[in-house]
N, C-alpha and C. Protein backbone atom coordinates (compact mmCIF):
# COMPACT_ATOMS: atom_id res chain seq x y z
N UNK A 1 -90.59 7.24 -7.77
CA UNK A 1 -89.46 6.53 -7.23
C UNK A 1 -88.92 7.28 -6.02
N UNK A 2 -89.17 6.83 -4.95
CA UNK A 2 -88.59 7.28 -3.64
C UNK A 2 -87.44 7.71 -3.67
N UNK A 3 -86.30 7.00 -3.77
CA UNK A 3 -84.57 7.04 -4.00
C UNK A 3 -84.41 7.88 -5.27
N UNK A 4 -84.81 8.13 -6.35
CA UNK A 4 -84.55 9.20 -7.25
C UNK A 4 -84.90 10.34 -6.49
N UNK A 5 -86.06 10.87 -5.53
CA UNK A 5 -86.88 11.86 -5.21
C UNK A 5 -85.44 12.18 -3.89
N UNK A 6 -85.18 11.49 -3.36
CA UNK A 6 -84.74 11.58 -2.22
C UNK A 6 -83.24 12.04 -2.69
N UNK A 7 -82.16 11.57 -3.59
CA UNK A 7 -81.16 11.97 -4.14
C UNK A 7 -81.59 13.34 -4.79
N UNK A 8 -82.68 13.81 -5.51
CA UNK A 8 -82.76 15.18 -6.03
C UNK A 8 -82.88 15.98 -5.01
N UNK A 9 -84.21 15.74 -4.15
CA UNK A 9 -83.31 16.04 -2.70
C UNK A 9 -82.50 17.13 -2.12
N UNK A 10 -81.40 15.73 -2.21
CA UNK A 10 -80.12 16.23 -1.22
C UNK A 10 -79.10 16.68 -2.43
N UNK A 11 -79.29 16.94 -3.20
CA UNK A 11 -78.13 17.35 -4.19
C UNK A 11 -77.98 18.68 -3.61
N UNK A 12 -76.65 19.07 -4.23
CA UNK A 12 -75.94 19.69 -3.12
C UNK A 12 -74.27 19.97 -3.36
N UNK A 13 -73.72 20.81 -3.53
CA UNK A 13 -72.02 20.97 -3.47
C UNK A 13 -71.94 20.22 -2.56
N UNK A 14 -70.46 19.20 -2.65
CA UNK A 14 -70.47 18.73 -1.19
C UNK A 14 -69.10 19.06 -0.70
N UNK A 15 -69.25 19.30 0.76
CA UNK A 15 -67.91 20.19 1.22
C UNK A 15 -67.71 18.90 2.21
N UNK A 16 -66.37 18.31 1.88
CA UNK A 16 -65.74 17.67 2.92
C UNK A 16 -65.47 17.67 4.73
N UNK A 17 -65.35 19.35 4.11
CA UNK A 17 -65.19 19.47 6.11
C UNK A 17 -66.45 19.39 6.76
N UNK A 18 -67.57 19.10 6.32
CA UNK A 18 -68.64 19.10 7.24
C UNK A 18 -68.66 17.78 7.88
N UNK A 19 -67.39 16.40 7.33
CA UNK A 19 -67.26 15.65 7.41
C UNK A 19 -66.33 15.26 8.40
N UNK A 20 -66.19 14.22 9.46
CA UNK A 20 -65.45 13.84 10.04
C UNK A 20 -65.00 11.84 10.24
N UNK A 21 -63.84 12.04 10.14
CA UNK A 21 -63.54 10.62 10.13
C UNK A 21 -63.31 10.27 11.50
N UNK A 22 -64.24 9.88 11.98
CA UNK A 22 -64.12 9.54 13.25
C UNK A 22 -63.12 8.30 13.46
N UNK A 23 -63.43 6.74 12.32
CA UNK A 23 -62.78 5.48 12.32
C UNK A 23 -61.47 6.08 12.11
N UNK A 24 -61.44 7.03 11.79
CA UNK A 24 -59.22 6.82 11.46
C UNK A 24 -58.76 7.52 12.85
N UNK A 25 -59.82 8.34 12.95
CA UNK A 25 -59.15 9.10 14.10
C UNK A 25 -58.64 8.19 15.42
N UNK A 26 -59.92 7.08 15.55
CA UNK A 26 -60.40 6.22 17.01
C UNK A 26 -59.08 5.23 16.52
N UNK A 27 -58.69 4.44 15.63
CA UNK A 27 -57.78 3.71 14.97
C UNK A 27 -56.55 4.07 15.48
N UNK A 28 -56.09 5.62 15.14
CA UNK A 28 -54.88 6.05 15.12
C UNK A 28 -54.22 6.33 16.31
N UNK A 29 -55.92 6.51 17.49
CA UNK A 29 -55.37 6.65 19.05
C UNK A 29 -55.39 5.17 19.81
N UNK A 30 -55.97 4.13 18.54
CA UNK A 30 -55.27 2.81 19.32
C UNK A 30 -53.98 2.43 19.54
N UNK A 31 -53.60 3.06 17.97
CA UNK A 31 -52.37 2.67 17.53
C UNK A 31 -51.19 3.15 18.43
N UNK A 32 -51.60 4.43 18.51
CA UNK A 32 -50.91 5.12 19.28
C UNK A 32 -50.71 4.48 20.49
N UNK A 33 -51.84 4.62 21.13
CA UNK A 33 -51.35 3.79 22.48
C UNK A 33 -50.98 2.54 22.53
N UNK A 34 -50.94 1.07 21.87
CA UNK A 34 -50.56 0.20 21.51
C UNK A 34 -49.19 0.60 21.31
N UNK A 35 -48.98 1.27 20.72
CA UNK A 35 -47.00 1.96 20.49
C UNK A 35 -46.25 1.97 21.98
N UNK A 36 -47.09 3.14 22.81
CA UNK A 36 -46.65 3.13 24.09
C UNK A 36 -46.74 2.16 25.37
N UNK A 37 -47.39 0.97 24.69
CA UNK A 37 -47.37 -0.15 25.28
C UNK A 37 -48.69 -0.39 26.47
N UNK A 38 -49.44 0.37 26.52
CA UNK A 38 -50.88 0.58 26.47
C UNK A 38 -51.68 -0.88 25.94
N UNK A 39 -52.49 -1.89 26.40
CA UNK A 39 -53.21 -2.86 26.17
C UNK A 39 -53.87 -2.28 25.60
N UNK A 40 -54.34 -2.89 24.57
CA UNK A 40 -55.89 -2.91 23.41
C UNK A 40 -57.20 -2.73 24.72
N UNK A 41 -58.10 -2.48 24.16
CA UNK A 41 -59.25 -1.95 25.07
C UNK A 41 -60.07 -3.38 24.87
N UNK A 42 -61.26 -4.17 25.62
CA UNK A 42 -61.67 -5.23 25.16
C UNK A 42 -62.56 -4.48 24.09
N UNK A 43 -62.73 -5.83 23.47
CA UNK A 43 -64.13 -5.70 22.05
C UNK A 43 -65.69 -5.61 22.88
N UNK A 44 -66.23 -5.14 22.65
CA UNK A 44 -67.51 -5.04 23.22
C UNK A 44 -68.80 -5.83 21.81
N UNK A 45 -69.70 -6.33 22.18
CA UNK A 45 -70.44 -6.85 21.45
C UNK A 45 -71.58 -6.18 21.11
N UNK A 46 -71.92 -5.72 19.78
CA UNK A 46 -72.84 -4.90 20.23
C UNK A 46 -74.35 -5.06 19.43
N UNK A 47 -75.35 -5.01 20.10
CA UNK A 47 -76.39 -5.75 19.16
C UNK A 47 -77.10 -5.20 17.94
N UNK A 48 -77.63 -6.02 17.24
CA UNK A 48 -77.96 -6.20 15.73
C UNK A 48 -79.29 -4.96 15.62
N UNK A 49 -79.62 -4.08 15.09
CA UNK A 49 -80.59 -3.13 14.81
C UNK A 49 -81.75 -3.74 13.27
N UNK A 50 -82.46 -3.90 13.97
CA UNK A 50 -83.28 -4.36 12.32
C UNK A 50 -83.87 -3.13 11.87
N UNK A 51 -83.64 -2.84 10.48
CA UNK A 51 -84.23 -1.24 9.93
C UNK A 51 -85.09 -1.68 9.10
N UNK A 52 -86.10 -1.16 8.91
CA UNK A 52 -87.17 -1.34 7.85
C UNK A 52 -86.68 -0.05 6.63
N UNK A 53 -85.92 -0.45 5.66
CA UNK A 53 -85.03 0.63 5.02
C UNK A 53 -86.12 1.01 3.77
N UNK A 54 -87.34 0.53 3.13
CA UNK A 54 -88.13 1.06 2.75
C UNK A 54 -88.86 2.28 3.72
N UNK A 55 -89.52 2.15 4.65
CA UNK A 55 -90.30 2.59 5.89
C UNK A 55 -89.02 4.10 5.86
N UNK A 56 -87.59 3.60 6.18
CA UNK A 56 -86.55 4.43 6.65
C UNK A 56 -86.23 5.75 5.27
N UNK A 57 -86.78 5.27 3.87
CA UNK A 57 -86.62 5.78 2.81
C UNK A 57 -87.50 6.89 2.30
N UNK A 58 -88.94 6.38 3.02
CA UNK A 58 -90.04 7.27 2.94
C UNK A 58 -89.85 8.67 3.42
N UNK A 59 -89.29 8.46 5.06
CA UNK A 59 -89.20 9.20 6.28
C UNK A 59 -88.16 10.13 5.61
N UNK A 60 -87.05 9.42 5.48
CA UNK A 60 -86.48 10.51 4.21
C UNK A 60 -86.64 11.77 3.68
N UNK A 61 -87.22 10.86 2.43
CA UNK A 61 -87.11 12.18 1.34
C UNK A 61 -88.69 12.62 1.78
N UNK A 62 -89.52 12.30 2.86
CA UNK A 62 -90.76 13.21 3.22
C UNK A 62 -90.10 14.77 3.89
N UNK A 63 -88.72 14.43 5.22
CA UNK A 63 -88.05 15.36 5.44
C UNK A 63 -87.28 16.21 4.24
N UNK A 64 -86.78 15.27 3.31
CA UNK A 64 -85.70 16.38 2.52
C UNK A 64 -87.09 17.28 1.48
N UNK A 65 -88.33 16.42 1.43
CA UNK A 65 -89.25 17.35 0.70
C UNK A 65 -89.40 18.93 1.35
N UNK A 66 -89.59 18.29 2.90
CA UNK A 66 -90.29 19.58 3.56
C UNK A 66 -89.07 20.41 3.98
N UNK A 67 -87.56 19.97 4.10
CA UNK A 67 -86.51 20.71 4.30
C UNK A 67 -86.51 21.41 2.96
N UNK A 68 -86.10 21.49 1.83
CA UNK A 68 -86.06 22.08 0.70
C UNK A 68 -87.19 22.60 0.36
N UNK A 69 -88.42 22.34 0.94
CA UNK A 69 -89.40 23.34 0.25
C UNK A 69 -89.56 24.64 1.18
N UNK A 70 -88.95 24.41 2.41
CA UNK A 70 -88.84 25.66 3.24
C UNK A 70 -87.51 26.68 2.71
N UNK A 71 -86.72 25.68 2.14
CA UNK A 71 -85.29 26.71 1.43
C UNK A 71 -85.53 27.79 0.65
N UNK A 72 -86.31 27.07 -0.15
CA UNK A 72 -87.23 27.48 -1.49
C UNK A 72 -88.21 28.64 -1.31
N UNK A 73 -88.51 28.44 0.35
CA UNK A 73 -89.60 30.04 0.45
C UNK A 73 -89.05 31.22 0.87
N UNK A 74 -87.52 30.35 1.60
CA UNK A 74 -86.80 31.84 2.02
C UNK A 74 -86.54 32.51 1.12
């Protein structure tokens, strides 16, 4: 099973700060400027990506194999 292999994987403590919220951040400097009376920016349209998410699943956990088996030799 690909997705079991690929979650064992990446298991892992997970530390928040490696994380960033970009959407609240980009949100909060609309808001902001919308406050100061600043126009909204236009919407931009942006096009559709087709993923082959099997194909994308393989590629995966083939990396998290060969990332963790190099962990494993240090």
């Amino acid at each position: 099973m690909p997705a079991k292999s690929l979650v064992e994987n990446l298991s892992a403590e997970f530390d928040s700060g490696r994380y960033d919220d970009t959407y609240r951040s980009e949100l909060l400097e609309l808001i902001q400027a919308k406050a100061e009376g600043a126009p909204l920016p236009e919407q931009r349209e942006e096009e559709a990506q087709v993923v082959d998410l099997m194909q994308a699943l393989r590629e995966s956990v083939e990396r998290t194999q060969k990332a963790r088996g190099s962990r494993r030799a240090s």
